[in-house]
C-alpha atoms as a PDB file:
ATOM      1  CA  UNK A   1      -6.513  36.053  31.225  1.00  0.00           C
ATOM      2  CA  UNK A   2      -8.580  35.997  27.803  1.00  0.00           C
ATOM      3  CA  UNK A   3     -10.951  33.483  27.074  1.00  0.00           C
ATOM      4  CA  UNK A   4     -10.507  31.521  24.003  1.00  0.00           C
ATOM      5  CA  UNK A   5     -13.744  31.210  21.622  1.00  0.00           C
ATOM      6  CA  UNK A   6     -13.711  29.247  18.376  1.00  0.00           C
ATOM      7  CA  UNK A   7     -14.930  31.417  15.845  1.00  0.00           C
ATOM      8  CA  UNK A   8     -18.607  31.491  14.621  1.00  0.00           C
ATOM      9  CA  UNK A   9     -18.821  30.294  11.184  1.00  0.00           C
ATOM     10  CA  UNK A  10     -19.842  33.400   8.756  1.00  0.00           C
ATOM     11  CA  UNK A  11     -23.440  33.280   7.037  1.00  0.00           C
ATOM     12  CA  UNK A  12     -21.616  31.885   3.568  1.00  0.00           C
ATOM     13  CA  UNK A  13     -19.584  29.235   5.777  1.00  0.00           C
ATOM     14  CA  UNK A  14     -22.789  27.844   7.138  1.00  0.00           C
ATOM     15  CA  UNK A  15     -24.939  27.758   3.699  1.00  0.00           C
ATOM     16  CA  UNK A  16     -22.194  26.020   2.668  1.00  0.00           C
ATOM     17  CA  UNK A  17     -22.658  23.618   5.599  1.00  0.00           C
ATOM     18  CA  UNK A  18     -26.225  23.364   4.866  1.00  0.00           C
ATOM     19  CA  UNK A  19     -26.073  22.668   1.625  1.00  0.00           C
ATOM     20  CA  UNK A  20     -22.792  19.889   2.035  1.00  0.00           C
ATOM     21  CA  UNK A  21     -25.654  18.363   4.008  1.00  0.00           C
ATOM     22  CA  UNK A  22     -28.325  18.490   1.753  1.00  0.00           C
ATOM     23  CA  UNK A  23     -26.113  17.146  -1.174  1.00  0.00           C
ATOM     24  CA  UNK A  24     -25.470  14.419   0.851  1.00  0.00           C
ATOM     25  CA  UNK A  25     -29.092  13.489   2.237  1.00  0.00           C
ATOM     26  CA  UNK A  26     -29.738  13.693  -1.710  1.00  0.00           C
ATOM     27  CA  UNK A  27     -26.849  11.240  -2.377  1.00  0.00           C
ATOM     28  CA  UNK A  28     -27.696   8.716   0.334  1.00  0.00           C
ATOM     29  CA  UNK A  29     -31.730   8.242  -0.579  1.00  0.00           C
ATOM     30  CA  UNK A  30     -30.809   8.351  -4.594  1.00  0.00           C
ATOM     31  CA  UNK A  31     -27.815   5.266  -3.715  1.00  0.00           C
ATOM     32  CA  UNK A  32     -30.406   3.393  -2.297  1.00  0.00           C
ATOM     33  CA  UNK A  33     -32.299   3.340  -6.320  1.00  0.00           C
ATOM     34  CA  UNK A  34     -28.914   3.315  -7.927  1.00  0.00           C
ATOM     35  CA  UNK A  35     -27.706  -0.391  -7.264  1.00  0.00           C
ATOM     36  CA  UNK A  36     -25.504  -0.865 -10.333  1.00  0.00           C
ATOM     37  CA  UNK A  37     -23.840   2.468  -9.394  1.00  0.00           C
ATOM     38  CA  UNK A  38     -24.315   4.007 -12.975  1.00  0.00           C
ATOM     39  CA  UNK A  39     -25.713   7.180 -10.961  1.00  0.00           C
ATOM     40  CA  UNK A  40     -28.982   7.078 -13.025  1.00  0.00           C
ATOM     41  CA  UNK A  41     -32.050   5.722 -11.384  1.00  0.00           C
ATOM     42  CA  UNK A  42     -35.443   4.571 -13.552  1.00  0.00           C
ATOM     43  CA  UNK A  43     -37.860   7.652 -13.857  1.00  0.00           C
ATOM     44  CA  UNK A  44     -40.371   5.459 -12.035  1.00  0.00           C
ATOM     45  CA  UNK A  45     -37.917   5.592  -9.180  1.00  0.00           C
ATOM     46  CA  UNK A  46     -38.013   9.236  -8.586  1.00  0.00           C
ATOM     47  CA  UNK A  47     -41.330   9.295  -6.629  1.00  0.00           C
ATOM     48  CA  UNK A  48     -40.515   6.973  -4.305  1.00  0.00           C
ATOM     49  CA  UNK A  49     -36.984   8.896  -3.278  1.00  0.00           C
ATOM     50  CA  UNK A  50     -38.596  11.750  -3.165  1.00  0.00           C
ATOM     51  CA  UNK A  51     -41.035  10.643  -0.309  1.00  0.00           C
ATOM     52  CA  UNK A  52     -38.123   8.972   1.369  1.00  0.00           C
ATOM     53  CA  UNK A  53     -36.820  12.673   2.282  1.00  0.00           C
ATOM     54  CA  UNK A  54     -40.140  13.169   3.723  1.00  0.00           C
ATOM     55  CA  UNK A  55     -41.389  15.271   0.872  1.00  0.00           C
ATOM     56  CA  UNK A  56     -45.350  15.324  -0.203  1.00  0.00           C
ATOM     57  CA  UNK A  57     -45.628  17.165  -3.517  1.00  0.00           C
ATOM     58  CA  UNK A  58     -48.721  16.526  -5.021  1.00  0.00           C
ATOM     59  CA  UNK A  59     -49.443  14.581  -8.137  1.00  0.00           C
ATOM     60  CA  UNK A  60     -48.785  17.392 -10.243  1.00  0.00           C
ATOM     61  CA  UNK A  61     -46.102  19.295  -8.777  1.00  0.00           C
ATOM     62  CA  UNK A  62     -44.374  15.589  -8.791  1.00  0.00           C
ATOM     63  CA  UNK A  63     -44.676  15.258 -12.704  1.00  0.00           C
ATOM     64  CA  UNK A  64     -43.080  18.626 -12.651  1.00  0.00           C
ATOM     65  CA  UNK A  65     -39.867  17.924 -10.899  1.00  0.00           C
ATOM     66  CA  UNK A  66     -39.310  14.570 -12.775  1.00  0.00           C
ATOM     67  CA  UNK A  67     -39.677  17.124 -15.861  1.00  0.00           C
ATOM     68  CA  UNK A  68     -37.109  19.294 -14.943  1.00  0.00           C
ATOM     69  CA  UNK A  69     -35.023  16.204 -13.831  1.00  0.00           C
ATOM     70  CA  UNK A  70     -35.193  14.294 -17.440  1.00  0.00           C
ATOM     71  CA  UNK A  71     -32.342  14.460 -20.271  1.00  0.00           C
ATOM     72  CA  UNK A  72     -33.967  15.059 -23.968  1.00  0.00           C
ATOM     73  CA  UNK A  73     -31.761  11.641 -24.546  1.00  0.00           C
ATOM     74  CA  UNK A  74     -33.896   9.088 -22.353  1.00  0.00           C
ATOM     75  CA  UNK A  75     -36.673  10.368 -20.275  1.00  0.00           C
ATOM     76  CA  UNK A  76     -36.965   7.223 -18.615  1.00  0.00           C
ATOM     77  CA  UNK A  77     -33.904   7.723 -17.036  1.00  0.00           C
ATOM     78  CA  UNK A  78     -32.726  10.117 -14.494  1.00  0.00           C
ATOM     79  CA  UNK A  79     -29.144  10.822 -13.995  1.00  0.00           C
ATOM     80  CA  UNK A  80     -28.028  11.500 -10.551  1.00  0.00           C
ATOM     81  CA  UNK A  81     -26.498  15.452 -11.063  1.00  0.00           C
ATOM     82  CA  UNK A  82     -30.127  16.428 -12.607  1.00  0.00           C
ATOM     83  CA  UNK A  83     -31.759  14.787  -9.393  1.00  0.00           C
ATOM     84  CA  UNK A  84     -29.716  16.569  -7.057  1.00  0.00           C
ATOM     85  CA  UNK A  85     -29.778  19.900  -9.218  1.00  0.00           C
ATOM     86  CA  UNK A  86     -33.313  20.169  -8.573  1.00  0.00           C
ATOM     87  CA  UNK A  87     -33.802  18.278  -5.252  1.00  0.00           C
ATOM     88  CA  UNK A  88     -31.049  21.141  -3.572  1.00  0.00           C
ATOM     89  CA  UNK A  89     -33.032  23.808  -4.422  1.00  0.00           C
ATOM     90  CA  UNK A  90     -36.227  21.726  -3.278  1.00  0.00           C
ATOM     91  CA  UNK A  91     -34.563  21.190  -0.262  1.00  0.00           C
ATOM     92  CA  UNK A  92     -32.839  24.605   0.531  1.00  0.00           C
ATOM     93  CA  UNK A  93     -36.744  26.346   0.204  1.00  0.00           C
ATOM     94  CA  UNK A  94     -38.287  23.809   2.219  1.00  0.00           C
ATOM     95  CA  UNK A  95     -40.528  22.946  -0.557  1.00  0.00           C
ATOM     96  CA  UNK A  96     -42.984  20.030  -0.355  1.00  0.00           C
ATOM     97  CA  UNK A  97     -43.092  19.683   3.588  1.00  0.00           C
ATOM     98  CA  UNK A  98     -45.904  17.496   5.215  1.00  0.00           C
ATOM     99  CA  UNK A  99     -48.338  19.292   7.083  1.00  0.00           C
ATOM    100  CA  UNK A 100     -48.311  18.422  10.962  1.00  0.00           C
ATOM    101  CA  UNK A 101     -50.370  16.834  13.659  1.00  0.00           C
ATOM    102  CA  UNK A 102     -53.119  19.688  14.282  1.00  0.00           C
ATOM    103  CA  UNK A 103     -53.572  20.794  10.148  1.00  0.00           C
ATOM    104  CA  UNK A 104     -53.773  16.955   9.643  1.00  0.00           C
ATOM    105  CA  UNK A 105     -56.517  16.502  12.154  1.00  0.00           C
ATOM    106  CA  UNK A 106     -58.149  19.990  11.001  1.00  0.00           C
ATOM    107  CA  UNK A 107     -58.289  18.479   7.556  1.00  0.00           C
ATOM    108  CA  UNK A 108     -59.857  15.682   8.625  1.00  0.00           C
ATOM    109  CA  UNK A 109     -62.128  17.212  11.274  1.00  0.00           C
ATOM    110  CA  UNK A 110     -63.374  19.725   7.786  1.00  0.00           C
ATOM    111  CA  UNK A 111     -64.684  15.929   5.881  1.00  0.00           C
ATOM    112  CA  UNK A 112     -66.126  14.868   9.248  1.00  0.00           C
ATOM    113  CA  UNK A 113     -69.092  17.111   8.802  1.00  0.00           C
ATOM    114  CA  UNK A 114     -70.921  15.250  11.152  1.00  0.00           C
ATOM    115  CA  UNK A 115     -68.400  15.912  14.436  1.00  0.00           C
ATOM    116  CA  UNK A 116     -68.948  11.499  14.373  1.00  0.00           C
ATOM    117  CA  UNK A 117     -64.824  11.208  15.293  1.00  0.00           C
ATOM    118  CA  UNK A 118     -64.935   8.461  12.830  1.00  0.00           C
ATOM    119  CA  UNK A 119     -65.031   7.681   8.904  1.00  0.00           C
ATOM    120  CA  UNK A 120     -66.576   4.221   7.911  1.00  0.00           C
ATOM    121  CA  UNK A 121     -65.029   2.180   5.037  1.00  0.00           C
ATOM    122  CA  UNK A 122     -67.338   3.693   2.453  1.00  0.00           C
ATOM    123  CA  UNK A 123     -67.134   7.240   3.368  1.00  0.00           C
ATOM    124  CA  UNK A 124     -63.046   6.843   3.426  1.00  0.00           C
ATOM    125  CA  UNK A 125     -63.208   5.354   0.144  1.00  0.00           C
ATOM    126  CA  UNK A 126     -65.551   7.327  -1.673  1.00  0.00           C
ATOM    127  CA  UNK A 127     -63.744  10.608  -0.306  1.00  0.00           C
ATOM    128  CA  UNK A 128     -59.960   9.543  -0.912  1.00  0.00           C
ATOM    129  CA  UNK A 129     -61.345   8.354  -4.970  1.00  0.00           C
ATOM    130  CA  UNK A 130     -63.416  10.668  -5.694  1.00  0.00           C
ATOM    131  CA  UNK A 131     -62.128  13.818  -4.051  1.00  0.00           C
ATOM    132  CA  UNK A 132     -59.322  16.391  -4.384  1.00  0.00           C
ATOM    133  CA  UNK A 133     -55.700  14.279  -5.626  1.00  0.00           C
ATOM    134  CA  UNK A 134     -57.622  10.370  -5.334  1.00  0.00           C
ATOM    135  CA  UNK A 135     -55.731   7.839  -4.871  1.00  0.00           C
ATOM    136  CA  UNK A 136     -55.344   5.158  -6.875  1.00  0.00           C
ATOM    137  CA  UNK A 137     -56.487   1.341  -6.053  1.00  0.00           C
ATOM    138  CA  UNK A 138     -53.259   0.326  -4.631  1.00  0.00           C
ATOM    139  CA  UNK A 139     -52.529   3.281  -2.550  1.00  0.00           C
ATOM    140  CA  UNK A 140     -56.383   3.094  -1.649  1.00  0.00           C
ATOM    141  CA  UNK A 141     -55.672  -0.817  -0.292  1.00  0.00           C
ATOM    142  CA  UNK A 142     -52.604   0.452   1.318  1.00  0.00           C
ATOM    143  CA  UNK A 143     -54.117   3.301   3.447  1.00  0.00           C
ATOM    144  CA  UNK A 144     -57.343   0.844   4.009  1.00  0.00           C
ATOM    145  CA  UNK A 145     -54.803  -2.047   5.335  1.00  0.00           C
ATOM    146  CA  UNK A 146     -53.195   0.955   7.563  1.00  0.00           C
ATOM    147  CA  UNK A 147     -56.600   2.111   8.749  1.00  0.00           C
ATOM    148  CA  UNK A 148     -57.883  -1.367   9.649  1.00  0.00           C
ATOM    149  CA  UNK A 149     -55.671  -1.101  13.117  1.00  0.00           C
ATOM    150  CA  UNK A 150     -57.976   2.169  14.107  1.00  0.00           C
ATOM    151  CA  UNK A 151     -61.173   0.561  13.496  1.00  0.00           C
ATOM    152  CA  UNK A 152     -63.972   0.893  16.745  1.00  0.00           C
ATOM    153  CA  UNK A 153     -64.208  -2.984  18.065  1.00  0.00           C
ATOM    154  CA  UNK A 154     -67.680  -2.296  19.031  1.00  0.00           C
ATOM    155  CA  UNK A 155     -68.817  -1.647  15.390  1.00  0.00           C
ATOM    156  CA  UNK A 156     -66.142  -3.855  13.792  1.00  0.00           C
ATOM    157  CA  UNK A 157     -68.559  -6.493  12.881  1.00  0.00           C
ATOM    158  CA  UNK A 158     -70.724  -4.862  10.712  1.00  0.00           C
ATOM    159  CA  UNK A 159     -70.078  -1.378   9.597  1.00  0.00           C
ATOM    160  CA  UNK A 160     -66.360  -0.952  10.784  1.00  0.00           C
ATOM    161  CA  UNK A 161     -65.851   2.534  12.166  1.00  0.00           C
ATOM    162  CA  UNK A 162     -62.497   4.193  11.771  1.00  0.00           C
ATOM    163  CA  UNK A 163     -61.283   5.925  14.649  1.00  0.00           C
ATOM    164  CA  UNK A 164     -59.494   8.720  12.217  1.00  0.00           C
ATOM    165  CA  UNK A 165     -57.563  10.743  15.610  1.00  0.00           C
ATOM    166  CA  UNK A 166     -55.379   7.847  16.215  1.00  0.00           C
ATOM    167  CA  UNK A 167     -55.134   7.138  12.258  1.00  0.00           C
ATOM    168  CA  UNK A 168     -53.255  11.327  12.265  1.00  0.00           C
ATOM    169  CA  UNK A 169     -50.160   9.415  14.040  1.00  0.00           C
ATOM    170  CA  UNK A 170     -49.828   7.080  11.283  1.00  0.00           C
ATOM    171  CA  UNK A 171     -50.163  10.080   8.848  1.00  0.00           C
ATOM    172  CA  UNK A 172     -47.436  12.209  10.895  1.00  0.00           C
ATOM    173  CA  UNK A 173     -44.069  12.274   9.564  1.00  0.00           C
ATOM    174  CA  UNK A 174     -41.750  12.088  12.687  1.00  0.00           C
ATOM    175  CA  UNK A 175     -40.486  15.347  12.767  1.00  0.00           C
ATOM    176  CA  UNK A 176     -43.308  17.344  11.806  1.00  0.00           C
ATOM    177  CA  UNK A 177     -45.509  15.977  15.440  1.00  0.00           C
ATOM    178  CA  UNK A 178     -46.383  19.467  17.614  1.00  0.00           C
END
């Protein structure tokens, strides 16, 4: 008696596969932007779909894709085949991935220089405006409202400490946590 097996998919069957489900992770985040179904989203849109696949370029490398992305006709519009052009090939390298637990905590350990386990206020501020890609003053109020549930109690009062290891979970996309 022979055992049946259902065959393995070959190498080109399966990059198929991967890329069917890429096109379609692409598709669902970009519907989401594209409520009059026109499949065009506003340029200013772009950004924010990109993060929603869990993708951190930087500043830069953002203004890049949204080049590539945008028709000579109107750059402030972004039609949906140009998106998912470039976004597949994003996608298929594994381009753009957040960093994980430990190299987020490293990171942060590196601007700690004084092993304290904690940032105040001022030194978040000055370091995440000042330093490296800054932030801007809404995404600065946004991380500070984030931050304010990992602040010590004991020193909330008057210069609030913030607790930055239990800040990294906040930080973590899900499936990037060792």
């Amino acid at each position: 008696m022979t055992k049946e097996t259902t065959p393995k998919p070959d190498g080109k069957d399966e990059a198929e596969h991967i890329v069917a489900q890429i096109q379609k992770k692409l598709t669902d985040a970009f519907d989401v932007f594209d409520g009059d179904k026109t499949r065009s989203v506003d340029v200013k849109e772009v950004p924010t779909i990109i993060h929603s696949l869990n993708l951190v370029p930087t500043q830069g490398e953002m203004r890049d894709l949204i080049t590539e992305m945008e028709d000579g006709d109107n750059s402030d519009i972004i039609k949906y085949e140009k998106f998912t052009a470039v976004m597949t090939d994003v996608l298929v390298n594994k381009k753009f991935k957040p960093a994980n637990e430990n190299k987020i905590y490293k990171a942060l350990q590196v601007l700690d220089t004084e092993n304290k386990g904690y940032y105040t206020k001022e030194d978040l501020i000055r370091m995440m405006t000042t330093e490296g890609e800054p932030l801007n003053a809404e995404e600065m109020n946004e991380m500070l409202q984030t931050c304010s549930a990992f602040i010590d109690p004991e020193s909330a009062a008057e210069n609030p400490k913030i607790l930055y290891k239990y800040y990294i979970n906040e930080l973590v996309v899900e499936d990037t946590k060792d």
